[in-house]
Protein backbone atom coordinates (compact mmCIF):
# COMPACT_ATOMS: atom_id res chain seq x y z
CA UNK A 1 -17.61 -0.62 -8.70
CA UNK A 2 -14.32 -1.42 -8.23
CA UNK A 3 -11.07 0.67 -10.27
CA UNK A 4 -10.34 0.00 -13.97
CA UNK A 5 -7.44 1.16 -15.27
CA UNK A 6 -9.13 4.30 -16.44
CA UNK A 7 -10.41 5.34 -12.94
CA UNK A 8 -7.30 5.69 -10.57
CA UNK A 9 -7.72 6.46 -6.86
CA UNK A 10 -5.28 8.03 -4.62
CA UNK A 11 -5.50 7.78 -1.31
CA UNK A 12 -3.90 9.97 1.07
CA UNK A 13 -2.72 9.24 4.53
CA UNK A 14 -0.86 11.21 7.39
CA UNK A 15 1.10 7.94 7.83
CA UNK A 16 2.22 5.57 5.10
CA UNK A 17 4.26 2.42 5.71
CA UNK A 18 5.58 0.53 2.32
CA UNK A 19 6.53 -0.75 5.05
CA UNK A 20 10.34 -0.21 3.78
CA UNK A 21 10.00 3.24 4.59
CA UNK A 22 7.57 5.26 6.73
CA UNK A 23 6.12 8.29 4.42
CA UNK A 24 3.95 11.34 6.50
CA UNK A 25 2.38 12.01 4.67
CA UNK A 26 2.10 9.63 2.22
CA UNK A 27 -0.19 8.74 -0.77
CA UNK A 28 -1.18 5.63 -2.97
CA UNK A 29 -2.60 5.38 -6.40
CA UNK A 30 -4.48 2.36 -7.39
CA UNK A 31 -5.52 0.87 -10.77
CA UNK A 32 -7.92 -1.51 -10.59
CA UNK A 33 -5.78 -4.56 -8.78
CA UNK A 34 -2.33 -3.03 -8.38
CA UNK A 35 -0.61 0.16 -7.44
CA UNK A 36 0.81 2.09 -9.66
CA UNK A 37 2.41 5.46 -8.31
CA UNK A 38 3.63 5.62 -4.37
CA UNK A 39 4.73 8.94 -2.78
CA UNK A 40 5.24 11.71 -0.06
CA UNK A 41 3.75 14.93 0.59
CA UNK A 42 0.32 15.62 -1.23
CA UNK A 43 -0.11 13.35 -4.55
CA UNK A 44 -0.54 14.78 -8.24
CA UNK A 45 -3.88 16.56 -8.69
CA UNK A 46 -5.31 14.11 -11.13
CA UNK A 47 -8.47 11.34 -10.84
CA UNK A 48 -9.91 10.92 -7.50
CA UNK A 49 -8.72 11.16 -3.98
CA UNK A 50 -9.45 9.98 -1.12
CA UNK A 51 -8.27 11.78 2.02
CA UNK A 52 -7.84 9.43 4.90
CA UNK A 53 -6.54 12.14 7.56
CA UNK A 54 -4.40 11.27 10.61
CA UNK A 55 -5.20 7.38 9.81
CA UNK A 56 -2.23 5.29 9.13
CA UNK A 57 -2.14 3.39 5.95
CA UNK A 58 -0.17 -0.17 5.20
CA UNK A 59 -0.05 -3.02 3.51
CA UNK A 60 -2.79 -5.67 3.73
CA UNK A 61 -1.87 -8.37 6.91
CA UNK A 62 -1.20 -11.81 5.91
CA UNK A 63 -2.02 -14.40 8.38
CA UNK A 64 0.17 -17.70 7.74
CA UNK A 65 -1.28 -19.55 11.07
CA UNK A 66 -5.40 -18.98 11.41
CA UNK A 67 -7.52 -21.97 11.83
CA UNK A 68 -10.73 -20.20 12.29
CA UNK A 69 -12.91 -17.03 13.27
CA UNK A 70 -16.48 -15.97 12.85
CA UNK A 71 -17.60 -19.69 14.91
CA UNK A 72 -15.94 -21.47 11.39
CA UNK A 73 -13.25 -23.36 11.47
CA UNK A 74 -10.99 -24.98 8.65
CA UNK A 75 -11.28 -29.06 9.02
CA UNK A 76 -14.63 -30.15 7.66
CA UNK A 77 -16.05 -33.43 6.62
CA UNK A 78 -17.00 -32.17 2.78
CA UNK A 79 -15.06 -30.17 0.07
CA UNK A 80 -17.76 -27.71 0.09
CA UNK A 81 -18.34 -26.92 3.90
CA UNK A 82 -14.31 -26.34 4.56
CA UNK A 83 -15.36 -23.88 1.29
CA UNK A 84 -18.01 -22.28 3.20
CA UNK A 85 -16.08 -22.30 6.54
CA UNK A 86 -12.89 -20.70 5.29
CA UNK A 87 -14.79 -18.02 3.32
CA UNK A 88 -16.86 -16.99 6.85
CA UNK A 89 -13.19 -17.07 8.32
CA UNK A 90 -11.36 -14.90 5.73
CA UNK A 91 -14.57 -13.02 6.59
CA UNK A 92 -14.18 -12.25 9.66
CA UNK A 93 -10.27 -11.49 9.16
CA UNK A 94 -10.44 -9.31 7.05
CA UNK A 95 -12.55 -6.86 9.20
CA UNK A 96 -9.48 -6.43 11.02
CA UNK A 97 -7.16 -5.76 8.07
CA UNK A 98 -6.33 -9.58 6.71
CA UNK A 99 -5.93 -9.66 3.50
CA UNK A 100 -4.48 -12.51 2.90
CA UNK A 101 -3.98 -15.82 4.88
CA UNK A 102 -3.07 -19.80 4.73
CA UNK A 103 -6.34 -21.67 6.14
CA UNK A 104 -4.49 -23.69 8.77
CA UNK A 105 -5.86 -27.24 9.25
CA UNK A 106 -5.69 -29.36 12.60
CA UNK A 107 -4.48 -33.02 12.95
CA UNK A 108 -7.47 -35.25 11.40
CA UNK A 109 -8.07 -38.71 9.78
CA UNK A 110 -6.48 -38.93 6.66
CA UNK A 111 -9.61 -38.58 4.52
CA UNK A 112 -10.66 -35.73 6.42
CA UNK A 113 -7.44 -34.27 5.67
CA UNK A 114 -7.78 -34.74 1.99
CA UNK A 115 -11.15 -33.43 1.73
CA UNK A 116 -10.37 -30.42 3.65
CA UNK A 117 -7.68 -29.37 1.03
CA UNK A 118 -10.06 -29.89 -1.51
CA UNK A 119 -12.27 -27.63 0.26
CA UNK A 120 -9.59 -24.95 0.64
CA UNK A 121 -8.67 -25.50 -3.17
CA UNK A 122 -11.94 -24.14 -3.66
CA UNK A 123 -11.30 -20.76 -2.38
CA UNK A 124 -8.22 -19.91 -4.48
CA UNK A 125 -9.47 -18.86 -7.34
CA UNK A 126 -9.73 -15.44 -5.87
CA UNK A 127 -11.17 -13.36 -2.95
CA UNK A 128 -14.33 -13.93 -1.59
CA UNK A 129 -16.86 -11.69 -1.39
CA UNK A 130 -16.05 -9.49 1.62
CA UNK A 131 -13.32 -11.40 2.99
CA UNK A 132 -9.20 -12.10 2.64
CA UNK A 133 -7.78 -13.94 -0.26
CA UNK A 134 -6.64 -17.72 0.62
CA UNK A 135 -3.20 -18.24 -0.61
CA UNK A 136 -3.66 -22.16 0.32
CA UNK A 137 -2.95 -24.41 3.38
CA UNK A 138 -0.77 -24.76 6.14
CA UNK A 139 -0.76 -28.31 7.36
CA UNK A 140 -0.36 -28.08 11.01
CA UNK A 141 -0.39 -32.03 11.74
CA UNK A 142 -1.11 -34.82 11.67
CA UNK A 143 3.32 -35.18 12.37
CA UNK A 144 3.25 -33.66 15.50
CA UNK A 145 5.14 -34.92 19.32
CA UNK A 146 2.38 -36.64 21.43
CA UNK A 147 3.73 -34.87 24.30
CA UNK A 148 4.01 -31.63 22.86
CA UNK A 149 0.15 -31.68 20.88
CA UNK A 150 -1.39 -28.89 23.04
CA UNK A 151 -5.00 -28.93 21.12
CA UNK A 152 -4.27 -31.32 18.53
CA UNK A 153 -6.54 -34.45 18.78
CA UNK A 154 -3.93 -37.44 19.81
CA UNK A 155 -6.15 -39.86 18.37
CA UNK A 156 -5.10 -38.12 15.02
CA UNK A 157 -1.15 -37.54 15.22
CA UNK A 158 0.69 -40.47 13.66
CA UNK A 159 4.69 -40.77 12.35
CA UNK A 160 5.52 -38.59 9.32
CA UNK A 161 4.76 -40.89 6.28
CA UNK A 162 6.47 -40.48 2.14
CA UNK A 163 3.56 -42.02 0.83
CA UNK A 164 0.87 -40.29 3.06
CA UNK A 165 2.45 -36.88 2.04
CA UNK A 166 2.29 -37.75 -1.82
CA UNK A 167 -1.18 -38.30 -1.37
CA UNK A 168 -1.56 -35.21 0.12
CA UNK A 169 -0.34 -32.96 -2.55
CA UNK A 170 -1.48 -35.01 -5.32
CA UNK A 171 -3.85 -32.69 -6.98
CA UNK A 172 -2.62 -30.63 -4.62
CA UNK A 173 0.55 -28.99 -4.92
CA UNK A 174 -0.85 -25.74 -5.30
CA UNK A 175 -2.55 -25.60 -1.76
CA UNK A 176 -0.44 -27.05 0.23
CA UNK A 177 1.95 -24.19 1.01
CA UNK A 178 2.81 -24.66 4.75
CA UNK A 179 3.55 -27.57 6.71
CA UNK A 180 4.57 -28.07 10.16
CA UNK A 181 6.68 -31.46 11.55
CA UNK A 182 8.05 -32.44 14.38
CA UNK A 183 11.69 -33.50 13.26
CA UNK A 184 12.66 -36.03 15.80
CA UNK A 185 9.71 -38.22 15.02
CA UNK A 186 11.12 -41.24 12.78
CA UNK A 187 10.87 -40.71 9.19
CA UNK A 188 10.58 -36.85 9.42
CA UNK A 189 13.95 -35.29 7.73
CA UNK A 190 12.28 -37.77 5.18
CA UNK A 191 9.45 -35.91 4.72
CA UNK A 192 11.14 -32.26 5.25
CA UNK A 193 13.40 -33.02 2.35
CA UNK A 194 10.37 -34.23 0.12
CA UNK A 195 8.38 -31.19 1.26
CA UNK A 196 11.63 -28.48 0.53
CA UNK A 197 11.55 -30.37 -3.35
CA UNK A 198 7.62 -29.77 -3.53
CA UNK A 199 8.41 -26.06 -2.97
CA UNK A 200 6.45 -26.79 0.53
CA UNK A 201 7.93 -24.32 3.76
CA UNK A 202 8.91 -27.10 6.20
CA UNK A 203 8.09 -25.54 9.43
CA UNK A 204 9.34 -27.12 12.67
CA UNK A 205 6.94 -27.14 15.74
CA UNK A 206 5.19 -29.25 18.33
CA UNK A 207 8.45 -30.82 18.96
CA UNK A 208 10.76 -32.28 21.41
CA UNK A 209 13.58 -32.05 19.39
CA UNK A 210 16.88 -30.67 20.73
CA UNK A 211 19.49 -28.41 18.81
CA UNK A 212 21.67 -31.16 17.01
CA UNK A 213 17.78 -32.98 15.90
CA UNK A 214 16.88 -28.63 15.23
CA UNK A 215 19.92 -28.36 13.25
CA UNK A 216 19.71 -31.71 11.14
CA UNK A 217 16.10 -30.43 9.88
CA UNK A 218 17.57 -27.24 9.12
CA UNK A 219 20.35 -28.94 7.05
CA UNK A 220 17.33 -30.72 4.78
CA UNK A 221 15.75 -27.47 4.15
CA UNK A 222 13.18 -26.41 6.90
CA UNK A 223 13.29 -22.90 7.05
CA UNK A 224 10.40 -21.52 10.14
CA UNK A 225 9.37 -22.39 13.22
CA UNK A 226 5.57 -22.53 14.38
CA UNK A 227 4.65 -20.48 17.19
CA UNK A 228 7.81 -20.00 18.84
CA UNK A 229 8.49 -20.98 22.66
CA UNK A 230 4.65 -22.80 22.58
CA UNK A 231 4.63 -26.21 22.50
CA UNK A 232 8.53 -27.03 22.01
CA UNK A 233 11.41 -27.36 24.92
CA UNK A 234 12.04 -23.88 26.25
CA UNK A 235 15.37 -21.69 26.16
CA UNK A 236 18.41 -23.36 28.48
CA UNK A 237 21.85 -21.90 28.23
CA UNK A 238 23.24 -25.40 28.22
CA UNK A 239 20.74 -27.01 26.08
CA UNK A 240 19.15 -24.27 23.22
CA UNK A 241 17.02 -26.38 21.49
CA UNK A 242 14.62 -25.35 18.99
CA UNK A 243 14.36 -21.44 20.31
CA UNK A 244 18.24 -21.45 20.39
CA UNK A 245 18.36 -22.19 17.29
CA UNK A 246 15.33 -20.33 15.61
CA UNK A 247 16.88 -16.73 17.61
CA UNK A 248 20.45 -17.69 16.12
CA UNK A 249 20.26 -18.76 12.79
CA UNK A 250 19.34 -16.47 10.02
CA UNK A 251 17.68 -19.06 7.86
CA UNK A 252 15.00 -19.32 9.98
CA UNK A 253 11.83 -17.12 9.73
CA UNK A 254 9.66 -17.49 13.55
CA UNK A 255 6.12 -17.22 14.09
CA UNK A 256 4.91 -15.32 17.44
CA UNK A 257 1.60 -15.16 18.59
CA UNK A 258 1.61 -11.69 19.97
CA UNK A 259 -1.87 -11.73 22.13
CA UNK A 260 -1.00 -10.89 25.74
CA UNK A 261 -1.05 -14.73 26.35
CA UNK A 262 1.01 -16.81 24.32
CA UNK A 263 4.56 -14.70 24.98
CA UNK A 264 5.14 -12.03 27.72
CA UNK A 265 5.81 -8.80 26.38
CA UNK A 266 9.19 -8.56 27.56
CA UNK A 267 9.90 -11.74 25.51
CA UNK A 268 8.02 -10.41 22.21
CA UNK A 269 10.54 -7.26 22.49
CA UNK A 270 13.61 -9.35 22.96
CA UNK A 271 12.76 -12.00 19.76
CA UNK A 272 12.02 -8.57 17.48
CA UNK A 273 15.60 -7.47 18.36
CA UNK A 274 17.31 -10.97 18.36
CA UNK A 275 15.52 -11.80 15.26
CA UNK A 276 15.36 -8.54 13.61
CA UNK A 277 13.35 -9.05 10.36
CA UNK A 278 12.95 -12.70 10.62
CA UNK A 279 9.58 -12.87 12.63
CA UNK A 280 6.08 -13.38 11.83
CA UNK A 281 3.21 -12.37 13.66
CA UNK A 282 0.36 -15.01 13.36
CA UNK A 283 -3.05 -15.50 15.02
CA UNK A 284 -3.55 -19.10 15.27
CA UNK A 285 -7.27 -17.81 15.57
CA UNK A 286 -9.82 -20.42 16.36
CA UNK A 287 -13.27 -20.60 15.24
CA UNK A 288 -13.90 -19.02 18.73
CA UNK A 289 -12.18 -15.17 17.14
CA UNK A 290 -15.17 -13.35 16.98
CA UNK A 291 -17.77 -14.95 18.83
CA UNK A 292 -18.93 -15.01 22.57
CA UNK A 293 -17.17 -16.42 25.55
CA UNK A 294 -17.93 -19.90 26.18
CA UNK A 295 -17.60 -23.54 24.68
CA UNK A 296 -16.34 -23.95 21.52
CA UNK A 297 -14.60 -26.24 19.14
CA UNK A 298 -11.35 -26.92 17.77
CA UNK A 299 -11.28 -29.61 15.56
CA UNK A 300 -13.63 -32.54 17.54
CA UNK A 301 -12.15 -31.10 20.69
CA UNK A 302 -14.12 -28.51 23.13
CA UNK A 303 -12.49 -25.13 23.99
CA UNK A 304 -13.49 -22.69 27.20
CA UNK A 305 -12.93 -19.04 26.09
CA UNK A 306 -12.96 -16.71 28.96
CA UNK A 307 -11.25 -13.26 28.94
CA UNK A 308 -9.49 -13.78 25.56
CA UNK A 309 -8.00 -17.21 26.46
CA UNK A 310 -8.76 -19.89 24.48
CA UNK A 311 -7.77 -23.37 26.68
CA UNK A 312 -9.14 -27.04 25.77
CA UNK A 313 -12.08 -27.73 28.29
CA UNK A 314 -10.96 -31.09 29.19
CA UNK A 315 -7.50 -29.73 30.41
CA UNK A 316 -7.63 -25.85 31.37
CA UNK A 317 -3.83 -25.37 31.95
CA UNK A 318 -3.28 -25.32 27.95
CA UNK A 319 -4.02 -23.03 25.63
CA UNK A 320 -6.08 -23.91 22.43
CA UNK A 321 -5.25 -21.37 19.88
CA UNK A 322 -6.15 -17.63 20.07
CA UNK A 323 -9.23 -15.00 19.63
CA UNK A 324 -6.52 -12.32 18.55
CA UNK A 325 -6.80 -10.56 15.21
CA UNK A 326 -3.95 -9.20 13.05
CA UNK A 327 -5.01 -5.24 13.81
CA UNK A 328 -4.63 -6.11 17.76
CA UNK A 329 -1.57 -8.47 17.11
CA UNK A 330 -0.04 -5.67 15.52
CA UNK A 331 -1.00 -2.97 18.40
CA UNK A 332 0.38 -5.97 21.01
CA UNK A 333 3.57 -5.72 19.41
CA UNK A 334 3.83 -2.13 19.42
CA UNK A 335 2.82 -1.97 23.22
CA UNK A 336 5.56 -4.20 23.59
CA UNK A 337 7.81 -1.55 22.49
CA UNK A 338 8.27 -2.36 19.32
CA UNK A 339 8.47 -0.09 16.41
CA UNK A 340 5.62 0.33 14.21
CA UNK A 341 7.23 0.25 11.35
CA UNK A 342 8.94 -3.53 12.61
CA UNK A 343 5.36 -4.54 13.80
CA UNK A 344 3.74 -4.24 10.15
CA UNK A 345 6.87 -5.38 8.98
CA UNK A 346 6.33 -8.56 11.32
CA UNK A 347 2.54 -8.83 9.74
CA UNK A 348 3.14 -8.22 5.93
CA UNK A 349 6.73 -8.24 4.10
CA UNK A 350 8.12 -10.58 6.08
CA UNK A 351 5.52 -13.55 5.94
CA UNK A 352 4.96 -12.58 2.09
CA UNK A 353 8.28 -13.24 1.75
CA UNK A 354 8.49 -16.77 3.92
CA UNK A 355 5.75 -17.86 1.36
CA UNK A 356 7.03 -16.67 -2.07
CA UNK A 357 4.61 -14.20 -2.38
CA UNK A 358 6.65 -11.06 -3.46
CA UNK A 359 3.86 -9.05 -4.62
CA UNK A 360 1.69 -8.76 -1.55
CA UNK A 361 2.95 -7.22 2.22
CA UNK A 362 4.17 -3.99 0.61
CA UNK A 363 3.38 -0.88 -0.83
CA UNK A 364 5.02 -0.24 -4.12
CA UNK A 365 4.56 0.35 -7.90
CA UNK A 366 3.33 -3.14 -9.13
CA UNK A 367 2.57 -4.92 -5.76
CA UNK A 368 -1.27 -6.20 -5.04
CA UNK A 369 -3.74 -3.27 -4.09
CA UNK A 370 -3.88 -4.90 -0.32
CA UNK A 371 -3.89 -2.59 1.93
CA UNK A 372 -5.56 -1.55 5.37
CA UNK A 373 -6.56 1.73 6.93
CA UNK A 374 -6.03 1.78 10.79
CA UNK A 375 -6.48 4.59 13.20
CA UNK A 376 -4.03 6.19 15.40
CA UNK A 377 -4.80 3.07 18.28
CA UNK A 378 -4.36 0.70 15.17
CA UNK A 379 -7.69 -0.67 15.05
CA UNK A 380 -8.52 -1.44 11.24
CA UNK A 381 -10.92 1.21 9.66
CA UNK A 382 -11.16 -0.76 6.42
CA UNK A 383 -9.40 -2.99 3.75
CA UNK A 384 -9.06 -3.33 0.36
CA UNK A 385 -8.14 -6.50 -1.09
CA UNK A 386 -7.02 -6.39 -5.03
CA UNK A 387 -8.00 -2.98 -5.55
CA UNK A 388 -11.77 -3.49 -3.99
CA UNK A 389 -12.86 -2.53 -0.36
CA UNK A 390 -14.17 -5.68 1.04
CA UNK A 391 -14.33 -3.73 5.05
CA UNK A 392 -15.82 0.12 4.91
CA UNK A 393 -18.07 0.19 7.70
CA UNK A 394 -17.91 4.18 7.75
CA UNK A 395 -17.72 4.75 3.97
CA UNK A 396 -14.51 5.69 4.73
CA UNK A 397 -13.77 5.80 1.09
CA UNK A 398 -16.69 6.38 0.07
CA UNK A 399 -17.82 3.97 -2.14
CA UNK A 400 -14.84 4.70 -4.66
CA UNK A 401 -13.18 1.04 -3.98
CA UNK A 402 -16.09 -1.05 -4.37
């Protein structure tokens, strides 16, 4: 049974991260969907309590790049297969503290596309049974460089298009929450103006651009780059580019993919400090996250996984998304040597905020009852989403969340 507003539940933790401050111990009292009382030291002997020990406790991850886990991915042919598919996939994420993600899509035929946000609409009314709640989509394509597509299908990328776009979010403005463009394509400051006015984040990646091209999307409102360093020109001192930009100007929020692969270490630690607050740790989790090594699929495309690298089949030198999950993502960062206080920050407040969504990626009187238990290595223990404890393997609290 989940908590009514009669039956609070505190739970206690040696470690609590709002994550604006780091409480130990700390407590949390939830009513039904939303917190109501945050503290330190031992809580106020009243209603039940749970007593999570050495544990850390945080807000609930939220995932704004995932395309897949569990063997589903997000582009489907009918409404209610993407349904099915993202469901499995918020699933599967939230076993390892998710609690809230956009269902990323791949470059696809335009009435793929289409029905794919339908399908994606269908999971908004709230959290699935077991799994992370879908806050909507993140377009990643079909405006993408040819020569910077990695794993998106080139048969699929085309130039940024006013009337395709309008099509797009007719019907569906309230899914469409995420979309990334490569902004020296013609007709693209176009389409990141007309995205900034449909309360869209314009996201630059899979680009070519250089810094002036950078800067000119900037100026029409894009405000966060996708997966920072992959698939764009790299760092020169004489010509910056996209990463020059994205380190140095505070209006832009950056994606990492912190799994061992995608970004040395030393790299991870020197974006956290260069772009203190401003960075987003993100998945971009294939349909492979979860499953054995082997072929799978990414879009119509095949994938090898091997080790924990994800790389298209027909072209093993590039990578094809990730297998990571938010709970190691998080532990990556910290092994990089950052904080890990900064490192939740990196997977909750700060891609809340680059979304709107003020209420979730903290701990505080009023927020959403998201939240995840992870042991000392940081491997999620379980995770509430609204109040109700969709991962509890161990009955680590007992029943009293659901």
């Amino acid at each position: 049974m989940t908590t009514t507003a009669g039956s609070p539940v505190t739970l206690l933790a040696e470690t609590l991260l709002t994550p604006s401050q780091q409480l130990c111990p700390g407590w949390v009292t939830l009513s039904g969907p939303v917190v109501v009382a945050v503290g330190s030291g031992l809580p106020p002997r009243a209603g039940e309590l749970v007593d999570l020990g050495g544990r850390v406790l945080a807000p609930g991850f939220v995932d704004l790049h995932v395309h897949g886990g569990a063997g589903a991915q997000v582009n489907g042919a009918t409404a209610r297969d993407v349904a099915d598919s993202v469901r499995r996939m918020a699933a599967h994420h939230a076993r390892h503290g998710t609690t809230a993600l956009l269902a990323t899509t791949v470059s696809d035929t335009p009435a793929r596309l289409l029905e794919t946000l339908r399908g994606i609409g269908l999971c908004l009314a709230g959290p699935p049974a077991g799994g992370a709640r879908v806050l909507g989509a993140h377009l990643e394509g079909p405006w993408l460089a040819p020569a910077m597509a990695g794993a998106q299908d080139l048969r699929f990328l085309r130039l940024p298009d006013l009337e395709e776009l309008t099509t797009l979010l007719d019907g569906h403005r309230d899914v469409v929450r995420m979309a990334t463009i490569a902004p020296e394509l013609p007709g693209a400051l176009d389409v990141v103006a007309a995205l900034v006015e449909a309360r869209v984040v314009a996201s630059i990646g899979h680009t070519e651009a250089d810094l002036a091209t950078t800067r000119a999307a900037v100026a029409v409102g894009a405000r966060h780059v996708t997966h920072l360093f992959n698939r764009m020109p790299g760092l020169h001192h004489r010509r910056p580019g996209p990463v020059g930009l994205a380190l140095t100007d505070e209006r832009l929020t950056v994606e990492l993919i912190p799994d061992g692969i995608h970004v040395d270490p030393v790299v991870i630690a020197l974006v956290m400090r260069a772009a203190a607050g401003r960075v987003v740790a993100v998945t971009d989790a294939v349909a492979a996250s979860g499953q054995p090594a082997g072929t799978q699929r990414i879009g119509e495309l095949e994938v090898e996984v091997a080790e924990g690298r994800v790389v298209l089949a027909a072209a093993p030198e590039t990578l094809a998304g990730s297998v990571v999950t938010m709970d190691h993502a998080v532990a990556n960062l910290v092994a990089a040597g950052v904080s890990m206080t900064d490192a939740v920050n990196a997977a909750t407040e700060t891609p809340a905020r680059v979304i709107g969504e003020g209420a979730r990626g903290r701990i505080e009187v009023g927020s959403s009852a998201d939240l995840v238990v992870l042991e000392p290595s940081l491997r999620c223990s379980a995770t509430v989403v609204a109040g109700r404890a969709v991962f509890d393997p161990t009955r680590l609290l007992a029943g009293r969340l659901g």
